[in-house]
C-alpha atoms as a PDB file:
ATOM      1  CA  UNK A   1      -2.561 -18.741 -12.329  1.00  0.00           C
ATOM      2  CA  UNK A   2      -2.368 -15.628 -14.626  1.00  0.00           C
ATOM      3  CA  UNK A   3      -2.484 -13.431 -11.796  1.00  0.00           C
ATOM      4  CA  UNK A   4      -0.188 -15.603  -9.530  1.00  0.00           C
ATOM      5  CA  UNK A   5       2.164 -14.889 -12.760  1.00  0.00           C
ATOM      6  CA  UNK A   6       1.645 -11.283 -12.695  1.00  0.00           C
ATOM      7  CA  UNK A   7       1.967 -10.672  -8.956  1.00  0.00           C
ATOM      8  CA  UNK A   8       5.580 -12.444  -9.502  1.00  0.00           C
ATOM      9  CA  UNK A   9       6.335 -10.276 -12.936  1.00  0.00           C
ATOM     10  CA  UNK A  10       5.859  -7.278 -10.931  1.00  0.00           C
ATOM     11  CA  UNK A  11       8.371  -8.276  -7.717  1.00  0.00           C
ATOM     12  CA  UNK A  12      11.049  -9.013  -9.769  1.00  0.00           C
ATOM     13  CA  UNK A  13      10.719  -5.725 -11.459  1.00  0.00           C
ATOM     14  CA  UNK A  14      10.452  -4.086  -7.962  1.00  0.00           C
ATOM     15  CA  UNK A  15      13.761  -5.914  -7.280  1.00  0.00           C
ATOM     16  CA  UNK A  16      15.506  -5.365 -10.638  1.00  0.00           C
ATOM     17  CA  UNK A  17      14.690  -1.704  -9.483  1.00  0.00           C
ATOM     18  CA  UNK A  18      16.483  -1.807  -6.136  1.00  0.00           C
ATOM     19  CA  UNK A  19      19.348  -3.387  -7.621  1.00  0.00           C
ATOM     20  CA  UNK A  20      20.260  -0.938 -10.305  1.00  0.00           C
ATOM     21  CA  UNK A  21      20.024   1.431  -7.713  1.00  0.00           C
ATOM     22  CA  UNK A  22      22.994   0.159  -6.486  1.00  0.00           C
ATOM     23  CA  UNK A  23      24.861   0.089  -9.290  1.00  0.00           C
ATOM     24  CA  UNK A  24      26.666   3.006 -11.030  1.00  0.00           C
ATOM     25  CA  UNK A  25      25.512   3.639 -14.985  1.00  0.00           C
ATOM     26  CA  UNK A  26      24.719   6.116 -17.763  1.00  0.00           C
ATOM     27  CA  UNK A  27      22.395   8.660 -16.466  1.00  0.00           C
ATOM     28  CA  UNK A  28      20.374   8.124 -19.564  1.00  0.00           C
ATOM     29  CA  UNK A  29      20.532   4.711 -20.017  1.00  0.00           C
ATOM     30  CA  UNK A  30      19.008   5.011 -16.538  1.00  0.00           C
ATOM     31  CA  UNK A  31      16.064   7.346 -17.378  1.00  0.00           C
ATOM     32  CA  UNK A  32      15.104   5.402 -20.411  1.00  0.00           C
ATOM     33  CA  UNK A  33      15.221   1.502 -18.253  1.00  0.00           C
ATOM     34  CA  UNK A  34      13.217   3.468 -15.640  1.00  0.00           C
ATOM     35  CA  UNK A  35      10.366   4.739 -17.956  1.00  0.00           C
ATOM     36  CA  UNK A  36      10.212   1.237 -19.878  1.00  0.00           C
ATOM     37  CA  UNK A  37       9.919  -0.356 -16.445  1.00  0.00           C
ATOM     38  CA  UNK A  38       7.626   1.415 -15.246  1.00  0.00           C
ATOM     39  CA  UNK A  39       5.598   1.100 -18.305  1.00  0.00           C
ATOM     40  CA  UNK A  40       5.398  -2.472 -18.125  1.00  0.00           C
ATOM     41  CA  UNK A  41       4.332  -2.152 -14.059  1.00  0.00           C
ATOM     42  CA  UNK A  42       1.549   0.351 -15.275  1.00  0.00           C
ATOM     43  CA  UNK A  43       0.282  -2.039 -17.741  1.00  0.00           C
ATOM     44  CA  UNK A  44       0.486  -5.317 -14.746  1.00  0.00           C
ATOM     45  CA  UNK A  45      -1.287  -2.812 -12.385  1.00  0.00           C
ATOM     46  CA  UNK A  46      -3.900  -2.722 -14.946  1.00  0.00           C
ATOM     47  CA  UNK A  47      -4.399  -6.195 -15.880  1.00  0.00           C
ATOM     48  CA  UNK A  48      -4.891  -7.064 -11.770  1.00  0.00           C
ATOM     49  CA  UNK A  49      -7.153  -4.482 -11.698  1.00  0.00           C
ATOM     50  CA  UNK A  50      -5.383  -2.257  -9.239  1.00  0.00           C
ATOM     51  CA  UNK A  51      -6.514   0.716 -11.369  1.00  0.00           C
ATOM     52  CA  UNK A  52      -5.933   3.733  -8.879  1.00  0.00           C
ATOM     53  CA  UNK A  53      -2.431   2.468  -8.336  1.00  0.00           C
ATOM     54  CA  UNK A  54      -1.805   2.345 -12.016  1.00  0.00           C
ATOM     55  CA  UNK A  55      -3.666   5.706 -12.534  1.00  0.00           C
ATOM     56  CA  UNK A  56      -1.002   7.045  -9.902  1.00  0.00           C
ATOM     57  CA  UNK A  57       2.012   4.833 -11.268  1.00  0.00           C
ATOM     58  CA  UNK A  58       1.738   5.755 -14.845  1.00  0.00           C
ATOM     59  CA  UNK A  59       0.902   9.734 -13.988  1.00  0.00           C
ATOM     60  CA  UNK A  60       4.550   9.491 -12.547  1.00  0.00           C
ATOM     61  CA  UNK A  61       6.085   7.710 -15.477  1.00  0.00           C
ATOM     62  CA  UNK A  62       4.369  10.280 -17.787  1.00  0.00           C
ATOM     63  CA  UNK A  63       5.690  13.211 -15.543  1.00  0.00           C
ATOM     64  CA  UNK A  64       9.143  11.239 -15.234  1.00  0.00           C
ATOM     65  CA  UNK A  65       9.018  11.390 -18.913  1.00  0.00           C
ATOM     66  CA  UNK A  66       8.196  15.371 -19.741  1.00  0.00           C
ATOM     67  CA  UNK A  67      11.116  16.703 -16.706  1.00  0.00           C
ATOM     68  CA  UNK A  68      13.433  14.398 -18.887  1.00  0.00           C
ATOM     69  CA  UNK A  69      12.717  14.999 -22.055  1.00  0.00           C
ATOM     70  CA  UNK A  70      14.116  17.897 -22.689  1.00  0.00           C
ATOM     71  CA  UNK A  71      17.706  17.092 -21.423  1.00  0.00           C
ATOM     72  CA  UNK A  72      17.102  13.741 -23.849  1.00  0.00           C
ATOM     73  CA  UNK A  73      15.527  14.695 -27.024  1.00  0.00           C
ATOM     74  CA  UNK A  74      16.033  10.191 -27.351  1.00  0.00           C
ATOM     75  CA  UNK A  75      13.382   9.676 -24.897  1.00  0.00           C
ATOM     76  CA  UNK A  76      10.402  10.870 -27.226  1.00  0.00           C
ATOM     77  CA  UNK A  77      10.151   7.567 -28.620  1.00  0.00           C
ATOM     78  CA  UNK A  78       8.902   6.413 -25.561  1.00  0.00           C
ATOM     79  CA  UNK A  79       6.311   8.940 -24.819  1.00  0.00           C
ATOM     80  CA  UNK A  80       3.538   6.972 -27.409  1.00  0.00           C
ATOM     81  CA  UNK A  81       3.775   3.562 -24.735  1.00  0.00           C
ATOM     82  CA  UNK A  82       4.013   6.141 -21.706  1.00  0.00           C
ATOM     83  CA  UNK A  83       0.874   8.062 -23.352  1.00  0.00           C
ATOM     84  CA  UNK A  84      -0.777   4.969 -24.393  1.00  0.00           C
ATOM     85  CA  UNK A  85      -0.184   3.106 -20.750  1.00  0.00           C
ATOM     86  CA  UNK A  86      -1.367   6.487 -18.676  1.00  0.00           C
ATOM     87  CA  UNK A  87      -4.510   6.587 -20.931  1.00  0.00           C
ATOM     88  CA  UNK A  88      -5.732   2.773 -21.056  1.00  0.00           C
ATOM     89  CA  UNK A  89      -5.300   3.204 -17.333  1.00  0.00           C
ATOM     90  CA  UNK A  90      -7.643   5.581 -17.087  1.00  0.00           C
ATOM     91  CA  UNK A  91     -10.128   4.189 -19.344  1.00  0.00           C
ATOM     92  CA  UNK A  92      -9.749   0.718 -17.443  1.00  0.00           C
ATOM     93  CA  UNK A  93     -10.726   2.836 -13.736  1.00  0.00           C
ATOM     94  CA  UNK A  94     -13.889   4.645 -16.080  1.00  0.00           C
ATOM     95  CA  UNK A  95     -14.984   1.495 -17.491  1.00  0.00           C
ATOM     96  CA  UNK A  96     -14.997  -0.457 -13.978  1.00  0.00           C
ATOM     97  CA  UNK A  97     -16.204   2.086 -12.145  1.00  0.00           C
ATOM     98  CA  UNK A  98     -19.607   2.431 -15.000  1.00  0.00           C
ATOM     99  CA  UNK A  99     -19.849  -1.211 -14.029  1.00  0.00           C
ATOM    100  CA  UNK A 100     -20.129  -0.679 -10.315  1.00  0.00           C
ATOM    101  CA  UNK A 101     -21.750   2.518  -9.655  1.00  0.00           C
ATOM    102  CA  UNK A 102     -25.123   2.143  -8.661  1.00  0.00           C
ATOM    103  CA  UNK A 103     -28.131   3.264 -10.890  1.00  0.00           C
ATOM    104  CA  UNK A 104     -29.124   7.129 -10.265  1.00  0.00           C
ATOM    105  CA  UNK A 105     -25.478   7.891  -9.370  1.00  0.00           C
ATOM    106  CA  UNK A 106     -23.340   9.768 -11.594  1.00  0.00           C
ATOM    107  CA  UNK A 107     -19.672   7.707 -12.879  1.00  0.00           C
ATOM    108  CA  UNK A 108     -16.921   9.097 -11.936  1.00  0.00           C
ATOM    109  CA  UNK A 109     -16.089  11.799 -14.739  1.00  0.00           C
ATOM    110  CA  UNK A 110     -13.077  13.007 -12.783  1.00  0.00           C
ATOM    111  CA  UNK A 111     -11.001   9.870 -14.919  1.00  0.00           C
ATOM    112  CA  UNK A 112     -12.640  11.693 -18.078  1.00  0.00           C
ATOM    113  CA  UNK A 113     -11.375  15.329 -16.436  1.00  0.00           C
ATOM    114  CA  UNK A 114      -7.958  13.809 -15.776  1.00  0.00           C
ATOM    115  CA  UNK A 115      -7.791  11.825 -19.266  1.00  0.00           C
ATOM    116  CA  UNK A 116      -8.498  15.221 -21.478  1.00  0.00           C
ATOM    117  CA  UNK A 117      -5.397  17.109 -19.627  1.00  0.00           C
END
């Protein structure tokens, strides 16, 4: 049921999306729904264990988040759940893939590689 739950959390935020795209607002009022969006998709792609997609989902955010900082000082106090969300979902792909790699080969260290930038 939990991920029946999820799976619907995540298509109404898909379709909240499309909608405000559609309607006319404050640039930054904009930016900052975007990034808190997306944070909560990151952390739904994580909990279904879609971990490459939320890898790719919350490097975006994160990137989304340093072009617009600048131009909105505001949005800092979002960067620690952007951070946070980019982060877990790497740990999440390291710790799955130690799980399933077999014995004798090397994890994949790339997450670790990606993690420490």
């Amino acid at each position: 049921h939990n991920d029946l739950i999820l799976y619907c959390r995540l298509r109404i935020f898909y379709l909240i999306k499309n909608v405000r795209k559609q309607i006319q607002c404050n640039e930054y009022d904009r930016i900052q729904q975007e990034i808190t969006e997306d944070g909560d998709i990151g952390t739904i792609l994580i909990r279904i264990k879609k971990y490459q997609a939320a890898i790719d989902f919350n490097r975006r955010n994160y990137e989304k988040l340093l072009l617009n900082i600048s131009k909105y000082p505001e949005l800092k106090s979002l960067s620690h759940g952007v951070v946070r969300n980019y982060a877990q979902s790497l740990h999440e792909a390291f710790e799955a893939s130690l799980k399933n790699s077999d014995v004798g080969n090397d994890p994949p260290y790339h997450y670790v590689e990606e993690a420490e930038r």
